[in-house]
Protein backbone atom coordinates (compact mmCIF):
# COMPACT_ATOMS: atom_id res chain seq x y z
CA UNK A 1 -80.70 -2.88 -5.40
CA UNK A 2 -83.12 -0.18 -4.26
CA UNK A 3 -87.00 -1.82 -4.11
CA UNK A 4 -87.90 1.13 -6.44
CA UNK A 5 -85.53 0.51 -9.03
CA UNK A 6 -86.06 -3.04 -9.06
CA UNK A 7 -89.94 -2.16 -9.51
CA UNK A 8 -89.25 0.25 -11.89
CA UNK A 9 -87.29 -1.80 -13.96
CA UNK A 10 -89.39 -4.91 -12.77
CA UNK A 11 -86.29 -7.07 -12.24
CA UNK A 12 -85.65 -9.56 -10.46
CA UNK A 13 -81.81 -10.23 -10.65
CA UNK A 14 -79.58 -7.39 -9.37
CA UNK A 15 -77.67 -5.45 -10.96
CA UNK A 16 -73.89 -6.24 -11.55
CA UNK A 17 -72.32 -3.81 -9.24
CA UNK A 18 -72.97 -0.50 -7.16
CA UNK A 19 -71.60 1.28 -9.64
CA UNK A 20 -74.09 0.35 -12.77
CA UNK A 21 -77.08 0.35 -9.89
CA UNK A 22 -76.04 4.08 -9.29
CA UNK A 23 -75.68 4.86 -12.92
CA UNK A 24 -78.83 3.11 -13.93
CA UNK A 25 -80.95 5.07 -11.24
CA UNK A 26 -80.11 8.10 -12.51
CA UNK A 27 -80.33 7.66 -15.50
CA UNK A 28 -83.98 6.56 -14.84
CA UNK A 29 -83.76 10.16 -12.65
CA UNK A 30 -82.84 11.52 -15.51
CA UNK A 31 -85.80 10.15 -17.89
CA UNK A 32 -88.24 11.24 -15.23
CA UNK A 33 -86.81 14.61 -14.72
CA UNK A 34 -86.82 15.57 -18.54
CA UNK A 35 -90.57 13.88 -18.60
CA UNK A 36 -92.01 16.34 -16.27
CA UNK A 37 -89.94 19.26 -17.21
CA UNK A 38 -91.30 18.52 -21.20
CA UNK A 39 -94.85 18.30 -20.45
CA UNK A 40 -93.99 21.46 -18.23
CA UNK A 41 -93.60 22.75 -21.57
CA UNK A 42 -95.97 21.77 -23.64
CA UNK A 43 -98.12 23.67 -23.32
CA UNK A 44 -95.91 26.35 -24.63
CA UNK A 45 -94.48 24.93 -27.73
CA UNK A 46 -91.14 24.97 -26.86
CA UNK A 47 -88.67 22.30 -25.89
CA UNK A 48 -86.52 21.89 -23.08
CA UNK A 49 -83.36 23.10 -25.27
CA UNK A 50 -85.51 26.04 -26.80
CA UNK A 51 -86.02 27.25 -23.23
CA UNK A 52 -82.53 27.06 -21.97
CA UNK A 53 -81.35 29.25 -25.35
CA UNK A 54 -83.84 32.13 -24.56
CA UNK A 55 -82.39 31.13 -21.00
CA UNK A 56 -79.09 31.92 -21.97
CA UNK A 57 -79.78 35.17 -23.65
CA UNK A 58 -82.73 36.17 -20.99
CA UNK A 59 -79.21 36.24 -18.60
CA UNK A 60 -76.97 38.13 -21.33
CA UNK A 61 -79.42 41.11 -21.78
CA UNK A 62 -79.19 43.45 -23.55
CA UNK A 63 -76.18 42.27 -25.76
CA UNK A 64 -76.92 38.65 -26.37
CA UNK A 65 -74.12 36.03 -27.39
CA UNK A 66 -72.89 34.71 -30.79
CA UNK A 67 -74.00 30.88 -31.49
CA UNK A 68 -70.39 29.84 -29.91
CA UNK A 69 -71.18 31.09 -26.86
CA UNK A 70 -74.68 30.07 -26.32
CA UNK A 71 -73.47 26.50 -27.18
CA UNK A 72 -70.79 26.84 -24.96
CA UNK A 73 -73.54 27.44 -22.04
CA UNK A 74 -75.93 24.66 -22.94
CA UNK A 75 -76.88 22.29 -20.22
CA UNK A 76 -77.43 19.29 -23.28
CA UNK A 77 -74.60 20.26 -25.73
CA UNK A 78 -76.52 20.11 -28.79
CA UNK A 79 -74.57 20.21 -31.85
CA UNK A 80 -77.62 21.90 -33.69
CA UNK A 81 -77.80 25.53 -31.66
CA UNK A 82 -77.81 27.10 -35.24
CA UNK A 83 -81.55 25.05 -35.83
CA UNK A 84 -82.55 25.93 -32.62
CA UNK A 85 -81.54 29.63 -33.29
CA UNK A 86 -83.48 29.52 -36.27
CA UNK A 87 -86.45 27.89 -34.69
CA UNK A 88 -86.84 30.40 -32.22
CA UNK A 89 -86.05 33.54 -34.84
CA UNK A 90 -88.68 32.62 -36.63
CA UNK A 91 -91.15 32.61 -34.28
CA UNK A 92 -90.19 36.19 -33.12
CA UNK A 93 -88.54 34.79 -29.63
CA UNK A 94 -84.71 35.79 -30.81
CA UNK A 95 -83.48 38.07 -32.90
CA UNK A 96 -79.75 38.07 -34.59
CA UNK A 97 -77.20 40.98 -36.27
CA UNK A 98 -74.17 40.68 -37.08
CA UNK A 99 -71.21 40.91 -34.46
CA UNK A 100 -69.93 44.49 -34.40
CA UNK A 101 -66.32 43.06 -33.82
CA UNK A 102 -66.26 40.06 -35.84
CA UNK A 103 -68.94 40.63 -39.33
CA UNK A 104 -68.28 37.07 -39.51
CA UNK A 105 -70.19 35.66 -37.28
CA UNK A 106 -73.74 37.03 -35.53
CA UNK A 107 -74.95 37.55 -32.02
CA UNK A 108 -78.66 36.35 -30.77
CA UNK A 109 -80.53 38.50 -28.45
CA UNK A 110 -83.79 37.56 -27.26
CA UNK A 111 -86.79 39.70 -27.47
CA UNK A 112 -89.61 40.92 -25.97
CA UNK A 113 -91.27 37.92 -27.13
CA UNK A 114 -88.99 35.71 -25.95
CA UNK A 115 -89.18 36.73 -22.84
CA UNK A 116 -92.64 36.81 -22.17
CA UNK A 117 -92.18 33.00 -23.40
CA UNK A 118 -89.15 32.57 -21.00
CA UNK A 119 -90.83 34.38 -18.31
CA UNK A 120 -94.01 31.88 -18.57
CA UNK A 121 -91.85 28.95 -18.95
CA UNK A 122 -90.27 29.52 -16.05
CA UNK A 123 -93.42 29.68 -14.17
CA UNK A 124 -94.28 26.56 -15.73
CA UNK A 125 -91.64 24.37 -14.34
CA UNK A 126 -91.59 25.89 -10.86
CA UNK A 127 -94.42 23.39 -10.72
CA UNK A 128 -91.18 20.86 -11.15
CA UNK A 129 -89.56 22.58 -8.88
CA UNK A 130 -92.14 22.18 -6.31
CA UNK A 131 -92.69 18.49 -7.27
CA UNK A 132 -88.56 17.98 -6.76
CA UNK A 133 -88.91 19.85 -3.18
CA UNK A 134 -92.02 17.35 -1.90
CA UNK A 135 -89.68 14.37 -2.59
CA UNK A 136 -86.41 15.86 -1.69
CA UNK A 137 -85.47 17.60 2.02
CA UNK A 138 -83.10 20.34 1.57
CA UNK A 139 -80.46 18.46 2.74
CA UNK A 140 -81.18 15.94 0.29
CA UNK A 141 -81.33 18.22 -2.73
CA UNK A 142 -77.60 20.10 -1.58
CA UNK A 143 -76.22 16.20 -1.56
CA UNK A 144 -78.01 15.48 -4.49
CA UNK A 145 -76.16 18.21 -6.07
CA UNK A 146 -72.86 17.79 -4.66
CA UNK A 147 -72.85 13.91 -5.79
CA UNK A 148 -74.16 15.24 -9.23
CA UNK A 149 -71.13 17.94 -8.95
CA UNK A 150 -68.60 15.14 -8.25
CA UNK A 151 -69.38 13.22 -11.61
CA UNK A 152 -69.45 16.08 -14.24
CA UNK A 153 -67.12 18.57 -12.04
CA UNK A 154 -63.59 17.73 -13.03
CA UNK A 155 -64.53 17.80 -16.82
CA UNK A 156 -66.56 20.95 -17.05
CA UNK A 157 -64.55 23.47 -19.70
């Protein structure tokens, strides 16, 4: 097991297999990714999920998508994208009409609000970026991603 893990943890037995040490590091990873990228955030008032919504619709400009879609992008698949839609329409960020093709259900657009937020969000984790690129070569992030790839790749819908 990897001396940081095992301090991290603060262990002393290993673990079972290669197979739950891999899976347990990243999922510390993980925890220490969404740490950083949060208090990224913070100072914004608005969460990790928040962001990638007015994500989403910053990239589908000027049309916007209908809550199916925007769930369908999500990096976290949160069942609640109709809360978070409402969160972020209330504070001015998104705005929603009904679907000119379907009355039945609406279609989210973000607004100039929204992306002034997005826009300073953005900023605001490149400071994550830049923390990711001291502790990573490029080499090292490309494998990173292509071992990340292999695990969620052959279910991705």
């Amino acid at each position: 097991m990897g001396q940081k893990l095992i301090q991290r943890l603060q262990q002393t037995k290993p673990l079972e297999s290669p197979v739950d040490e891999a899976l347990v590091s990243l999922m510390v990873a993980s925890s220490w990714l969404s740490d950083r990228l949060e208090r990224a955030l913070q100072g914004l008032d608005v969460s990790m999920a928040q962001y990638n919504v007015l994500r989403i619709l910053g990239g589908a400009q000027p049309h916007g998508h209908p809550r199916c879609e925007v769930a369908r992008r999500m990096i976290d698949r949160a069942p609640d994208v109709t809360r978070l839609l409402d969160r972020l329409e209330s504070r001015g960020l998104v705005a929603r009409e009904r679907d000119a093709q379907d009355a039945r259900r609406s279609r989210a657009r973000i607004t100039p609000a929204g992306v002034d937020v997005l826009h300073r969000a953005t900023a605001a984790l490149g400071a994550v970026d830049a923390e990711v690129a001291k502790r990573l070569t490029t080499p090292e992030q490309r494998e990173l991603s292509r071992l990340c790839e292999a695990l969620f790749g052959p279910d991705v819908e």
